[in-house]
C-alpha atoms as a PDB file:
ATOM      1  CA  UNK A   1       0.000   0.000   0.000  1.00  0.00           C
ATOM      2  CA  UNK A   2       2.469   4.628  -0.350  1.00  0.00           C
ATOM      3  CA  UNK A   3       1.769   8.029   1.795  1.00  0.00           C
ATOM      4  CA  UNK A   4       0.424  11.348   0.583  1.00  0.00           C
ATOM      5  CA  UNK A   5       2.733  12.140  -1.784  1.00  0.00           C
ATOM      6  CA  UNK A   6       6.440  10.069  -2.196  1.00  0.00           C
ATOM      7  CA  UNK A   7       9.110  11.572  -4.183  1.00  0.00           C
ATOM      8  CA  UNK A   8      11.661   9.527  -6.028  1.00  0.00           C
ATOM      9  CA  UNK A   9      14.403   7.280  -4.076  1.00  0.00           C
ATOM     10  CA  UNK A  10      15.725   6.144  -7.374  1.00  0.00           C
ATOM     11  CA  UNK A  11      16.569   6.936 -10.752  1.00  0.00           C
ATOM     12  CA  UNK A  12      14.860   6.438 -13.489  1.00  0.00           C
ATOM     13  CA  UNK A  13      14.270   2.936 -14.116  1.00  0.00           C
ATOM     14  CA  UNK A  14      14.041   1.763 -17.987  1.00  0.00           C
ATOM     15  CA  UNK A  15      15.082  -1.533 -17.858  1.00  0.00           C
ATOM     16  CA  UNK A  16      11.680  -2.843 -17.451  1.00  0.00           C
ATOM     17  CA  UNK A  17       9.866  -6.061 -18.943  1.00  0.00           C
ATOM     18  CA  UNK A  18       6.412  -5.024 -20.247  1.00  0.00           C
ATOM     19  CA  UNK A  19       3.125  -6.423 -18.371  1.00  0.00           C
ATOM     20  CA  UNK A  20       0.919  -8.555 -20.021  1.00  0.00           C
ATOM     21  CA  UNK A  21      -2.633  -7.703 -20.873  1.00  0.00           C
ATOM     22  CA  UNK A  22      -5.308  -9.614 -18.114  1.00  0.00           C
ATOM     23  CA  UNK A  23      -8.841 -10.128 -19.329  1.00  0.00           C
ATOM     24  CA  UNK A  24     -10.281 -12.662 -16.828  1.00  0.00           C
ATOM     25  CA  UNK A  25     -13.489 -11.180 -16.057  1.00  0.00           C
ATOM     26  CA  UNK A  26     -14.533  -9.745 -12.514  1.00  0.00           C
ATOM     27  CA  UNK A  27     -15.836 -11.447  -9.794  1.00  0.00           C
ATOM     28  CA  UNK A  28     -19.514  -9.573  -9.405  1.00  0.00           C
ATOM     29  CA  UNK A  29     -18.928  -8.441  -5.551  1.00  0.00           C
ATOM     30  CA  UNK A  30     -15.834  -7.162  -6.252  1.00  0.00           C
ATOM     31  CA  UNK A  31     -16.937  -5.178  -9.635  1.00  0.00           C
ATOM     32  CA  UNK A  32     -19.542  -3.826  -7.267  1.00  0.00           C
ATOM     33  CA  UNK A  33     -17.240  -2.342  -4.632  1.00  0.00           C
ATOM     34  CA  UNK A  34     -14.927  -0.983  -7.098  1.00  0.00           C
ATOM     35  CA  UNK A  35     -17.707   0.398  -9.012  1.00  0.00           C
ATOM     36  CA  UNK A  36     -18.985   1.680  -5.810  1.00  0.00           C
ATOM     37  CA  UNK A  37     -15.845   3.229  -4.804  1.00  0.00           C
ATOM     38  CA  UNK A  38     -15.950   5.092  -8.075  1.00  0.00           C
ATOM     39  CA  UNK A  39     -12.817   2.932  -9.942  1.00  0.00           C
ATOM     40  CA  UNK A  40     -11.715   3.784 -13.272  1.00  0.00           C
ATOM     41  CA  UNK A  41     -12.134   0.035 -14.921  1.00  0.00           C
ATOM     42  CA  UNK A  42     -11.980   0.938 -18.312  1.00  0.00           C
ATOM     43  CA  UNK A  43      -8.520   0.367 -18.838  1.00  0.00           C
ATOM     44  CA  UNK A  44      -9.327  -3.366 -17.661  1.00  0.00           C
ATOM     45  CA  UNK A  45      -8.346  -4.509 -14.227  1.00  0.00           C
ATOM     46  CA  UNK A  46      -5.999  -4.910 -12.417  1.00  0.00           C
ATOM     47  CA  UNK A  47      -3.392  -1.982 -13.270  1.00  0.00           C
ATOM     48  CA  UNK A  48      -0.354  -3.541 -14.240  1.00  0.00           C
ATOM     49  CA  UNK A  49       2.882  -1.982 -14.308  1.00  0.00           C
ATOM     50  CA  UNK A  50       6.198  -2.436 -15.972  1.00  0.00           C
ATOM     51  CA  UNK A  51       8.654  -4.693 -13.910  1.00  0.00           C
ATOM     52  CA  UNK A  52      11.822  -3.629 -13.285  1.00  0.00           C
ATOM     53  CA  UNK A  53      14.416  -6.079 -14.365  1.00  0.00           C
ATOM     54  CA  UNK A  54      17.998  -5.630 -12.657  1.00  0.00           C
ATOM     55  CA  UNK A  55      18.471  -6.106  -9.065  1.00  0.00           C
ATOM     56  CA  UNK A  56      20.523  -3.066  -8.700  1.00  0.00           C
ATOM     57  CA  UNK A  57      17.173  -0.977  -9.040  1.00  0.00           C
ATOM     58  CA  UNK A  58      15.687  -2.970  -7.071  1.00  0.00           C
ATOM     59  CA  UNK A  59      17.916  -3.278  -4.290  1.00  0.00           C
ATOM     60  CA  UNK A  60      17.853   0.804  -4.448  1.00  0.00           C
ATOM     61  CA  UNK A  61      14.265   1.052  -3.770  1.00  0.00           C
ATOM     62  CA  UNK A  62      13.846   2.654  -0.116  1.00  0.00           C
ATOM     63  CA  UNK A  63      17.154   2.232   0.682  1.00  0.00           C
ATOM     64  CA  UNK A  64      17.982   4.625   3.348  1.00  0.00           C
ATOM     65  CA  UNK A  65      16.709   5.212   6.793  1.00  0.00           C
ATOM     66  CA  UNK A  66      13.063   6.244   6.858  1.00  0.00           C
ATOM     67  CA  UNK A  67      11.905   7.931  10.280  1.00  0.00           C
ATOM     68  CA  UNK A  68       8.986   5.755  12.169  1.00  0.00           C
ATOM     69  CA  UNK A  69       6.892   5.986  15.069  1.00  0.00           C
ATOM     70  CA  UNK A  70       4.913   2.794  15.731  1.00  0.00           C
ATOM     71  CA  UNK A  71       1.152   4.225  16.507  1.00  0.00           C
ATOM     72  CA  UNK A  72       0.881   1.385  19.206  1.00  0.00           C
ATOM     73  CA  UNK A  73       3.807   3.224  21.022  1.00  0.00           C
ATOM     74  CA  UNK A  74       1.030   6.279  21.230  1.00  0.00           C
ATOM     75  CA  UNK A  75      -1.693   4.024  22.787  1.00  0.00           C
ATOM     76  CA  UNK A  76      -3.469   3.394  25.629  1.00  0.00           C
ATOM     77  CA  UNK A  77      -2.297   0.146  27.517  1.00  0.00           C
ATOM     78  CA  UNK A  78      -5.615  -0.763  28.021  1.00  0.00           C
ATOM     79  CA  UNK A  79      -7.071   0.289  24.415  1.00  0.00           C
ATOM     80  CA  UNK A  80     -10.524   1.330  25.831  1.00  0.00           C
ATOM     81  CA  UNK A  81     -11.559   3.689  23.134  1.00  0.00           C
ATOM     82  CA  UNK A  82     -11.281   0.466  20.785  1.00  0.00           C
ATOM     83  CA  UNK A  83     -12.309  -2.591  23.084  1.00  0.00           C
ATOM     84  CA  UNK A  84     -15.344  -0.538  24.424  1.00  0.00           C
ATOM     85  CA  UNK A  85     -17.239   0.665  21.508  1.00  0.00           C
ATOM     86  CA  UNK A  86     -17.009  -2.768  19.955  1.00  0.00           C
ATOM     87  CA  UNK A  87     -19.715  -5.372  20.589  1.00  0.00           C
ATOM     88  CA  UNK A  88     -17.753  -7.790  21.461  1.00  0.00           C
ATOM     89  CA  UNK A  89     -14.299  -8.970  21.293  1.00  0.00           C
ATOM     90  CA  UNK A  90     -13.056 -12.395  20.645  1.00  0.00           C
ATOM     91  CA  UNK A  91      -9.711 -14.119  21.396  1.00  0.00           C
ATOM     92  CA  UNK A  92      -9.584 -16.816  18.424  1.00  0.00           C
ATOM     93  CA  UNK A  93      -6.831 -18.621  20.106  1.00  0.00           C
ATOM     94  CA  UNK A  94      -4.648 -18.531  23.288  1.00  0.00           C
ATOM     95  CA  UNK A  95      -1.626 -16.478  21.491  1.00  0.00           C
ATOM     96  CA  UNK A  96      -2.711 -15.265  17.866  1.00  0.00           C
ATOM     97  CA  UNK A  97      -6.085 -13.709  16.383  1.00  0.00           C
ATOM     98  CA  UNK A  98      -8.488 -11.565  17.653  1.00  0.00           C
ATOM     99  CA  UNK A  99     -11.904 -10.080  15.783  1.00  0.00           C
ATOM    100  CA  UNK A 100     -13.769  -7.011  16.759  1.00  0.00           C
ATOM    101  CA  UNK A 101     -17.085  -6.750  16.486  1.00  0.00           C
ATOM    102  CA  UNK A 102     -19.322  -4.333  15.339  1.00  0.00           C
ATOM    103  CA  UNK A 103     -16.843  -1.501  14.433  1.00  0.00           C
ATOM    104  CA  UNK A 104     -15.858  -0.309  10.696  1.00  0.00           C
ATOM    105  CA  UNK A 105     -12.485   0.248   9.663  1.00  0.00           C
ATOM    106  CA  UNK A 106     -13.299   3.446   7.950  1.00  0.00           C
ATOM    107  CA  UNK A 107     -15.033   5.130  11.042  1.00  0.00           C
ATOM    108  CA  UNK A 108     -12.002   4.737  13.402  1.00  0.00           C
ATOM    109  CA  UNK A 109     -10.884   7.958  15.361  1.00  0.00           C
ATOM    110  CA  UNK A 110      -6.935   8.253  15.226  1.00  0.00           C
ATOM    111  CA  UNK A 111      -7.299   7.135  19.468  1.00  0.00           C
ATOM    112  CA  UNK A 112      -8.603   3.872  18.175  1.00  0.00           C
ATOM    113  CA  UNK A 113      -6.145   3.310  15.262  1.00  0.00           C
ATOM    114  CA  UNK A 114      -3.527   3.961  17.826  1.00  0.00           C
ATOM    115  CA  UNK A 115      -4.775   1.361  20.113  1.00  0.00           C
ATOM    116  CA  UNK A 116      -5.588  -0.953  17.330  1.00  0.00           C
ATOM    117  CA  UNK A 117      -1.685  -0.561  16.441  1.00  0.00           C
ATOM    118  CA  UNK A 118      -1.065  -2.200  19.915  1.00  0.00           C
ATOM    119  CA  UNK A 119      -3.516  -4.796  19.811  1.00  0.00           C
ATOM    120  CA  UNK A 120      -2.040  -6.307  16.286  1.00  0.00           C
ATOM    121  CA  UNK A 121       1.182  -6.062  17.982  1.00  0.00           C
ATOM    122  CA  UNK A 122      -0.026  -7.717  20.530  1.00  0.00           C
ATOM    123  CA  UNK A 123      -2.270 -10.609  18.742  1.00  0.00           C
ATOM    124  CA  UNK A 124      -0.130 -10.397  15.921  1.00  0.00           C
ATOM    125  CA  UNK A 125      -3.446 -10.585  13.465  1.00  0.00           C
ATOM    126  CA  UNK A 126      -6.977  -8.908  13.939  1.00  0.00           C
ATOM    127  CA  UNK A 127     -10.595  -9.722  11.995  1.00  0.00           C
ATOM    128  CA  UNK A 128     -12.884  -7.200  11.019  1.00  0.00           C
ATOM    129  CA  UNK A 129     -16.171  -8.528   9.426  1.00  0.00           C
ATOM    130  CA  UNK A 130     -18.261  -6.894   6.846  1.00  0.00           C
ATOM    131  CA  UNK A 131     -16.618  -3.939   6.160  1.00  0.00           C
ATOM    132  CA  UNK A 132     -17.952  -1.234   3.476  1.00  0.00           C
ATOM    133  CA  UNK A 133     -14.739  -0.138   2.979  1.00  0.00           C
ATOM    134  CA  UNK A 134     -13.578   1.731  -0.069  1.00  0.00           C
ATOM    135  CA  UNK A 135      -9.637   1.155  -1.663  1.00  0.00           C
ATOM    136  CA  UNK A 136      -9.077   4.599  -0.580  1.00  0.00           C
ATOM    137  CA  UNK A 137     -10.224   4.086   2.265  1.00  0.00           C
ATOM    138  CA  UNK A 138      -8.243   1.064   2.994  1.00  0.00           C
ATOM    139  CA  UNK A 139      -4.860   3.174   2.214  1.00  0.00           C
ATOM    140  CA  UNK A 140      -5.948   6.217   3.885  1.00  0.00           C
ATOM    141  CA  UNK A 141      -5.983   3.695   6.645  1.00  0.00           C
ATOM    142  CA  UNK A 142      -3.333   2.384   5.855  1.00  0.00           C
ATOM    143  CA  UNK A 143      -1.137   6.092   5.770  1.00  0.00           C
ATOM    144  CA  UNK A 144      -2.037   6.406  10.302  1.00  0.00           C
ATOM    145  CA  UNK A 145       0.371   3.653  10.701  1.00  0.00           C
ATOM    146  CA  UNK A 146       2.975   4.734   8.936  1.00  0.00           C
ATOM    147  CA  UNK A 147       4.532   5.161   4.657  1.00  0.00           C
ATOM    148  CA  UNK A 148       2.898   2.633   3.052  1.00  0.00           C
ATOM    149  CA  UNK A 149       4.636   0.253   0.839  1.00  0.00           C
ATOM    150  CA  UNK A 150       5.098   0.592  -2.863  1.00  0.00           C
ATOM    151  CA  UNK A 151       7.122  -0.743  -5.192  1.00  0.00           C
ATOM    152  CA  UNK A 152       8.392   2.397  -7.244  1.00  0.00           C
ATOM    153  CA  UNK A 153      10.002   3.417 -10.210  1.00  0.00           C
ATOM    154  CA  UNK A 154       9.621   7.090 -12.127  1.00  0.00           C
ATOM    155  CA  UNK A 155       7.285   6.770 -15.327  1.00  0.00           C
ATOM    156  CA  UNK A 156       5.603  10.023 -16.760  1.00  0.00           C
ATOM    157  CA  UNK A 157       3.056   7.551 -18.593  1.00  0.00           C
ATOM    158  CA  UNK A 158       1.815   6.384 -15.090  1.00  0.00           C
ATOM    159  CA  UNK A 159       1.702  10.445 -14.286  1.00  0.00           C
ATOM    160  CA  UNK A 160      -0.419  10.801 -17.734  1.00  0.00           C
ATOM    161  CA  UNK A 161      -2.258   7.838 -16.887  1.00  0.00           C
ATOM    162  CA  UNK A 162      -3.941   9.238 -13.162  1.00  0.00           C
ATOM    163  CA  UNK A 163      -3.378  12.687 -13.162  1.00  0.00           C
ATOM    164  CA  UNK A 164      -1.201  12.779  -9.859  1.00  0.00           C
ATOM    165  CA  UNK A 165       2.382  14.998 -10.341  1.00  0.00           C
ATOM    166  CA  UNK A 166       2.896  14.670  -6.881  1.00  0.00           C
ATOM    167  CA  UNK A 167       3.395  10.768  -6.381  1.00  0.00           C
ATOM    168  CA  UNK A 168       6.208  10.195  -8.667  1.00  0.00           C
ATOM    169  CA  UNK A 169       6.384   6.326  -8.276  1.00  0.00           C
ATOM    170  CA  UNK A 170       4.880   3.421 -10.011  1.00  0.00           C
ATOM    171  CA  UNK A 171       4.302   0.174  -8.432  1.00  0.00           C
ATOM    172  CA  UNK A 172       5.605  -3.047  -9.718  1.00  0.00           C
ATOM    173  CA  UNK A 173       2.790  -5.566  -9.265  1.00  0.00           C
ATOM    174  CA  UNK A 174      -0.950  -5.846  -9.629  1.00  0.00           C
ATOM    175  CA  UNK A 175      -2.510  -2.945  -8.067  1.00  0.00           C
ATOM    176  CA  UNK A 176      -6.612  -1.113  -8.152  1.00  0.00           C
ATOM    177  CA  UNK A 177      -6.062   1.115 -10.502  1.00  0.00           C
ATOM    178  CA  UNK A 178      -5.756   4.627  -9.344  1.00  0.00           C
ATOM    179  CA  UNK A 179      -4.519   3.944  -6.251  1.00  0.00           C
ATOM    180  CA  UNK A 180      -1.112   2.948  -5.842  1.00  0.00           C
ATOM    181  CA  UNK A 181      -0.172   0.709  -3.168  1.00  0.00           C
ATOM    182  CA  UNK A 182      -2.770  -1.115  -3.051  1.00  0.00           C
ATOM    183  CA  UNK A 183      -2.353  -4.630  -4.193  1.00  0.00           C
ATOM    184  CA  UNK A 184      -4.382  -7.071  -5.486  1.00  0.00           C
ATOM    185  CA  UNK A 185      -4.018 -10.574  -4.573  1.00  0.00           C
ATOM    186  CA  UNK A 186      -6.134 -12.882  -7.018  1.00  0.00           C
ATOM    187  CA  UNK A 187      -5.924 -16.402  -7.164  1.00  0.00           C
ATOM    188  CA  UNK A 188      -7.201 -16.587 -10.758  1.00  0.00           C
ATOM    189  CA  UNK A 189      -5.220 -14.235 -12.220  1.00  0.00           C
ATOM    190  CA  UNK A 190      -1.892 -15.911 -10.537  1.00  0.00           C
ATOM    191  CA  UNK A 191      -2.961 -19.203 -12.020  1.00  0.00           C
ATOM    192  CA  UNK A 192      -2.606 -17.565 -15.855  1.00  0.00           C
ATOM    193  CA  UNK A 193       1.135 -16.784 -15.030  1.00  0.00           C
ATOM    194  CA  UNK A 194       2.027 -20.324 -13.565  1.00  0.00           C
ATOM    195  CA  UNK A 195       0.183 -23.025 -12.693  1.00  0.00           C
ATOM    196  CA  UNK A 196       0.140 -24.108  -9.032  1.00  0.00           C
ATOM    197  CA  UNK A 197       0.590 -27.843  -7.882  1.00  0.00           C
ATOM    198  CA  UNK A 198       1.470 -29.763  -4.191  1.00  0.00           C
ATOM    199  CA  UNK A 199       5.430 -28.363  -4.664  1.00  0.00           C
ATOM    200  CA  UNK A 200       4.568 -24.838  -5.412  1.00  0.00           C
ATOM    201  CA  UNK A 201       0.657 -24.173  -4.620  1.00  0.00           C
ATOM    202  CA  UNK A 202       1.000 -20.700  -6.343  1.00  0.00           C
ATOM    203  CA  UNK A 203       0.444 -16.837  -4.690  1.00  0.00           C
ATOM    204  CA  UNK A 204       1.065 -16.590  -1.529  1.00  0.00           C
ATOM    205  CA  UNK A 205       0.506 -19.779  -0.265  1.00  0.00           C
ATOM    206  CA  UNK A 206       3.896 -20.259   1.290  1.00  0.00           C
ATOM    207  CA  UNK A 207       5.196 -19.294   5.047  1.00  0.00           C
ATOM    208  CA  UNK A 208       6.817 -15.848   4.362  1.00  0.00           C
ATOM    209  CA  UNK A 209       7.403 -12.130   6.421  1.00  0.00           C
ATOM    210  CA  UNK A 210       6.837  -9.508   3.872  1.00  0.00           C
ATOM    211  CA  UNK A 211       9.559  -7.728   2.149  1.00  0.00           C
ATOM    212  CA  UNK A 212      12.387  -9.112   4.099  1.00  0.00           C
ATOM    213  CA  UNK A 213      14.981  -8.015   1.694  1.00  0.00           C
ATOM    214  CA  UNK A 214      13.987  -4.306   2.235  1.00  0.00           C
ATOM    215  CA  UNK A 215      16.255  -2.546   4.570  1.00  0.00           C
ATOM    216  CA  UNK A 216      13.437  -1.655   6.952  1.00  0.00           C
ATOM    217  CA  UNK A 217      10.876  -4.113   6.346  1.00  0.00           C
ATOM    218  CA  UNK A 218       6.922  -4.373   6.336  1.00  0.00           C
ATOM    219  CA  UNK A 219       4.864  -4.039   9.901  1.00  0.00           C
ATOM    220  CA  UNK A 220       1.587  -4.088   9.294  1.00  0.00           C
ATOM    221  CA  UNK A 221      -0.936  -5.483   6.092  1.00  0.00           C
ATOM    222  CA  UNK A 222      -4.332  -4.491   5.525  1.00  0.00           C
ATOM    223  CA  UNK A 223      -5.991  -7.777   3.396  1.00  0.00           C
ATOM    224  CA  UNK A 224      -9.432  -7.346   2.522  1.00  0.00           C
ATOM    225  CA  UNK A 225     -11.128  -9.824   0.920  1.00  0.00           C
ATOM    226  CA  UNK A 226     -13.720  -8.751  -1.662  1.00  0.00           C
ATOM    227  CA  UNK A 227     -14.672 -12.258  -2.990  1.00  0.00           C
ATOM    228  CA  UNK A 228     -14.368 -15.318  -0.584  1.00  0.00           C
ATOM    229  CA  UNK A 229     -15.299 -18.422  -1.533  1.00  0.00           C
ATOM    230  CA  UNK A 230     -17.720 -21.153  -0.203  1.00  0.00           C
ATOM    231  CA  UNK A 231     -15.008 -23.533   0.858  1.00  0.00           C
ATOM    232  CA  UNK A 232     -11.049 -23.887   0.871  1.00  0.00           C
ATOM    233  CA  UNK A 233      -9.496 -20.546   0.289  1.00  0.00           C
ATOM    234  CA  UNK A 234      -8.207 -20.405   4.133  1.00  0.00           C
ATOM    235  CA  UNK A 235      -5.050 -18.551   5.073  1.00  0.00           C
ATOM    236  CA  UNK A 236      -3.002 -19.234   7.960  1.00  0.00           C
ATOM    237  CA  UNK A 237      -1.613 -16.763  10.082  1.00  0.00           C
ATOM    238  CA  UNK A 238       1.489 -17.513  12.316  1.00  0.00           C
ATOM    239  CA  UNK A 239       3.141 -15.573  15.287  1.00  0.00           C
ATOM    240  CA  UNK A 240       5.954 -16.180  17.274  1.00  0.00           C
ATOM    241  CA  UNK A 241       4.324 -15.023  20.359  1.00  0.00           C
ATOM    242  CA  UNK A 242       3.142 -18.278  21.716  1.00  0.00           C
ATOM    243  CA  UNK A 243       3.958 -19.966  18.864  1.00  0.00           C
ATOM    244  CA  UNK A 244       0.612 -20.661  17.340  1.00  0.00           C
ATOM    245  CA  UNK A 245      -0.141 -20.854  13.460  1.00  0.00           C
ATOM    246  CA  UNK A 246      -0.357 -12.754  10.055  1.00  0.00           C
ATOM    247  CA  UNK A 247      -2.336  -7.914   9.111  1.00  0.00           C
ATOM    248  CA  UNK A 248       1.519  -4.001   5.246  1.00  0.00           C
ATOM    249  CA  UNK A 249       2.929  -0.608   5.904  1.00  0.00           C
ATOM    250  CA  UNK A 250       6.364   0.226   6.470  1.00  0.00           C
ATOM    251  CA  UNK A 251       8.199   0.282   9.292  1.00  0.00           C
ATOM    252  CA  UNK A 252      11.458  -1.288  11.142  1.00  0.00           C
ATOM    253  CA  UNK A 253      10.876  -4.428  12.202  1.00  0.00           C
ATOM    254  CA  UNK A 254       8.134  -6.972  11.959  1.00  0.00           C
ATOM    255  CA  UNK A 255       5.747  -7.882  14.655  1.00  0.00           C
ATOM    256  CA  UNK A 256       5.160 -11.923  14.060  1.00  0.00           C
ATOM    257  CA  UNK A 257       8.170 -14.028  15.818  1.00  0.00           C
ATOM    258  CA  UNK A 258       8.186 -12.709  19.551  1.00  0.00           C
ATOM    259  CA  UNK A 259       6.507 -16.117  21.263  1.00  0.00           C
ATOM    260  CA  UNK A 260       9.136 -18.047  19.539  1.00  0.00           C
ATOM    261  CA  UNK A 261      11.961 -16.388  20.959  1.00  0.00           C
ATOM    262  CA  UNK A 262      10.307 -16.798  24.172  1.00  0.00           C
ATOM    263  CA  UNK A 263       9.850 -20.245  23.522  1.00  0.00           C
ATOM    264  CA  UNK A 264      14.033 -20.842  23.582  1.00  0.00           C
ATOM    265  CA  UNK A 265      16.221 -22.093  26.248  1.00  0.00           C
ATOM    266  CA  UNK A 266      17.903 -18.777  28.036  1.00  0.00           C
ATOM    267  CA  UNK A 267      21.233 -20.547  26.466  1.00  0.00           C
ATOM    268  CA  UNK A 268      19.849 -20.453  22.976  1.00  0.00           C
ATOM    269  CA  UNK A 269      17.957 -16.986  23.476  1.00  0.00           C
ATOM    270  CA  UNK A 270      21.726 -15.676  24.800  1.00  0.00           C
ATOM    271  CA  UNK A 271      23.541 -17.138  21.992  1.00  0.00           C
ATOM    272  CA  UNK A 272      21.415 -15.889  19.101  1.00  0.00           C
ATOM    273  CA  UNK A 273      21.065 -12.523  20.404  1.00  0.00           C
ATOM    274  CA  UNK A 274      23.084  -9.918  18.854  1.00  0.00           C
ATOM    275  CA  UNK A 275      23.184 -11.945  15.735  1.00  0.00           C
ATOM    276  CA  UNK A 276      22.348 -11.348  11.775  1.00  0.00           C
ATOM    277  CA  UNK A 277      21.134 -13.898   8.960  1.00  0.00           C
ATOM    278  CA  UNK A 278      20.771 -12.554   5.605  1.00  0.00           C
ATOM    279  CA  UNK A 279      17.287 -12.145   3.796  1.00  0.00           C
ATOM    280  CA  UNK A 280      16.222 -12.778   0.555  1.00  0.00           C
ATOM    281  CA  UNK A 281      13.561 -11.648  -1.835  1.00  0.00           C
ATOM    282  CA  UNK A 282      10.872 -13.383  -3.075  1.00  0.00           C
ATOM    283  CA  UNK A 283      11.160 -12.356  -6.780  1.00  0.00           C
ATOM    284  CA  UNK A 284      14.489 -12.405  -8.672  1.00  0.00           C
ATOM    285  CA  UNK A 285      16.472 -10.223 -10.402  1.00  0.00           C
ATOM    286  CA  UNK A 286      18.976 -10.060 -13.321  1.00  0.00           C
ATOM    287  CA  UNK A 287      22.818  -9.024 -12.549  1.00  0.00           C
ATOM    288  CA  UNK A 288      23.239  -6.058 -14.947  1.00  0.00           C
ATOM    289  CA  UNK A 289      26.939  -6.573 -15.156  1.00  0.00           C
ATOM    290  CA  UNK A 290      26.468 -10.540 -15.540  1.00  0.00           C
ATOM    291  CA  UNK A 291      22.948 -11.098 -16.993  1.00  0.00           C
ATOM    292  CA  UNK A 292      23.759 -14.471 -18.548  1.00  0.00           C
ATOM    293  CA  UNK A 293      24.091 -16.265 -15.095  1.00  0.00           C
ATOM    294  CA  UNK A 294      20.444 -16.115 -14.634  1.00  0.00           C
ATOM    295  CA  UNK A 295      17.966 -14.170 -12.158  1.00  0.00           C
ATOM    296  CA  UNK A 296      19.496 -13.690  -8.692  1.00  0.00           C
ATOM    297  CA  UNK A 297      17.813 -12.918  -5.666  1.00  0.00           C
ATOM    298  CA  UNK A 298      18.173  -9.199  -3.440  1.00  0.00           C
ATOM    299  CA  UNK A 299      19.438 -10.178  -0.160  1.00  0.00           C
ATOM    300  CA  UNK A 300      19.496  -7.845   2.968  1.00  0.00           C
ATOM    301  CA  UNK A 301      21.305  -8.770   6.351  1.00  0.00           C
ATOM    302  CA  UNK A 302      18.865  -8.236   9.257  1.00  0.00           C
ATOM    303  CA  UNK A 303      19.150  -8.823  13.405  1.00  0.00           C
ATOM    304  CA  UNK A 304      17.927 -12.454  13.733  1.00  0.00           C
ATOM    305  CA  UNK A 305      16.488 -10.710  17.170  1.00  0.00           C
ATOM    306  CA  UNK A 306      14.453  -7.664  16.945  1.00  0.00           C
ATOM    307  CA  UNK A 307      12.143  -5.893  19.668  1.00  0.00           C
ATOM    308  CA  UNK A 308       8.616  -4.769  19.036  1.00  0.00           C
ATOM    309  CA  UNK A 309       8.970  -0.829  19.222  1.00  0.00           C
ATOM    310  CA  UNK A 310       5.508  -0.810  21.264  1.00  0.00           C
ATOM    311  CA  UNK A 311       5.065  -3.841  23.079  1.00  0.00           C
ATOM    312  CA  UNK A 312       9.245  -4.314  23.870  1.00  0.00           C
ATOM    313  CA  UNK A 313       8.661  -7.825  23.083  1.00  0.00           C
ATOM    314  CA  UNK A 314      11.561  -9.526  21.648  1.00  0.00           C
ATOM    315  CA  UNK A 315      10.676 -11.844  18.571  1.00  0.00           C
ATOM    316  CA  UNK A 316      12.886 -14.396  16.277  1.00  0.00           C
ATOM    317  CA  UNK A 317      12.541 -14.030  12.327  1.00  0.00           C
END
C-alpha cells in the first residue's frame, strides 16, 4: 500500500519487462465495490505496471533510513476507546487472532487506530467482518500507521495515466487502478502466469514475512477480501508469540516471531542474540553486469532478534 505524496528514491528505471494484458473477467462483488468506490475500470483490471528487471534498481528502492513511530507506542495500555465501543471482542486462540465486532475500519478515530496498532502487535493478526470499505479508504488507513509500501520506479506515462504529479512512483505488481499501493491478490489471475501444484501451490501460499529483503521491512498489512469463496481458500496466520499458526505498511521491524523467541532455552535466546542472517527476496532479479548467469535474488542482512517498538517484546525471524 504509499503516503500522501512520495518523491523519487531512485533513478529512473528503464530496464523494465512489459506487463501482459489480463482479461479474466470480474468477480460480481468485487466489480460492485470498485464500481462503488468510483474505480476507473476501463482500462481493464488490475493496473499492471512495468517490472523492473535488474536487481541493482531494485535493491535501491527505499534504501535509506526512513523515520517511524509505531502508533501502538502512542496508545493506551488498556485500548478502551477500541475494546469498548465494539460489541464484542473475541480471542480466536490462546496467542494469535483476535476479531472485533461491530466496528468499521473506515469510522475509526486516530485514538482507536492507535490502540488498534497495539492490539495487532499484541495478537499479531486482527478480523474485522463486513466492512464497506472503499480502496481509498483502505490506504488512507493504511497512511495512520505509517509510509505505506510501494514498489516504485519514475514513469511520466503512469503520471499521464492518473493525473497525480505529486506521487512520482509506479508500483511493480498488480494494483486497483488509481490507487497505488494497493495490491491485489487474485488467485485466478496468478494461475494464468504459472500453474500451481502440491510443490509450489501458487500466490502466496507459502510461510513468508513480507519484504524481508527491504532494509526496513513491512509491519503491518491491511488484506481485505472482496470475494471469498464457499469452501477452501483459508489462510493461515502464524506468530511467534506463543507460537501458534499474520495484518503491510512500512516500518522497522516486523511484529510476528516474539513467542518463539520466548519459547528458547535462556542458552539459545543468549547465543542468538546480537546476531544477523541474511534475507532474501521473493522475486528475482537479473545481474546487470552478468545477466547471462540467470535471475538472482536481493538479499538484505537483518538482526535475527528484533524488539517490538511498542510492546518491547523480543521476537525471532
Amino acid at each position: 500500500m504509499a503516503p500522501h505524496a512520495i518523491e523519487p528514491t531512485i533513478p529512473e528505471i528503464k530496464d523494465v519487462a512489459q506487463p501482459k494484458k489480463d482479461s479474466l473477467p470480474l468477480p460480481p462483488k468485487s466489480r460492485a465495490r470498485l464500481e462503488k468506490a468510483g474505480i476507473d475500470l476501463s482500462g481493464g483490471y488490475p493496473y499492471r505496471p512495468a517490472r523492473p528487471l535488474y536487481l541493482d534498481d531494485v535493491y535501491n528502492i527505499r534504501n535509506e533510513d526512513r523515520p517511524f513511530t509505531d502508533a501502538g507506542s502512542r496508545a493506551d495500555p488498556e485500548k478502551k476507546e477500541l475494546l469498548g465501543a465494539a460489541k464484542e471482542v473475541i480471542h480466536l486462540t490462546r496467542h494469535v487472532g483476535t476479531e472485533i465486532v461491530g466496528l468499521q475500519l473506515k469510522d475509526l478515530n486516530d485514538k482507536q487506530k492507535d490502540e488498534l496498532a497495539l492490539l495487532i502487535g499484541e495478537r499479531s493478526v486482527v478480523f474485522f467482518r463486513d466492512q464497506d470499505i472503499s480502496p481509498q479508504q483502505q490506504k488512507a488507513l493504511g497512511e495512520h500507521f505509517g509510509e505505506i509500501e510501494i514498489h516504485v520506479r519514475n514513469d511520466n506515462q503512469f503520471y499521464e495515466n492518473y493525473g497525480n504529479t505529486n506521487l512520482k512512483t509506479q508500483p511493480q505488481v498488480p494494483q486497483v487502478p488509481g490507487v497505488p499501493g494497493v495490491s491485489v491478490i487474485w488467485p485466478a489471475l496468478q494461475a494464468t502466469e504459472y500453474s500451481a501444484h502440491f510443490r509450489k501451490p501458487g500466490g502466496a501460499s507459502r510461510w513468508h514475512t513480507d519484504l524481508v529483503h527491504e532494509k526496513q521491512p513491512a509491519g503491518i498489512t491491511h488484506l481485505h477480501n472482496d470475494t471469498i469463496p464457499s469452501l477452501g481458500g483459508d489462510t493461515l496466520w502464524a506468530s511467534g508469540y506463543g507460537t501458534e499458526t499474520h495484518y503491510t505498511v512500512q516500518k522497522s521491524v516486523t511484529d510476528l516471531m516474539i513467542g518463539a523467541y520466548e519459547k528458547l532455552s535462556p542458552e539459545f535466546r543468549k547465543f542468538i542474540d546480537g546476531k544477523t542472517a541474511i534475507y532474501r527476496s521473493a522475486h528475482p532479479y537479473l545481474d546487470r553486469k552478468n545477466p547471462e548467469a540467470g535471475p538472482k535474488f536481493i538479499e538484505r542482512e537483518h538482526p535475527l532478534v528484533r524488539t517490538h517498538p511498542a510492546t518491547g517484546w523480543k521476537a525471532y525471524g
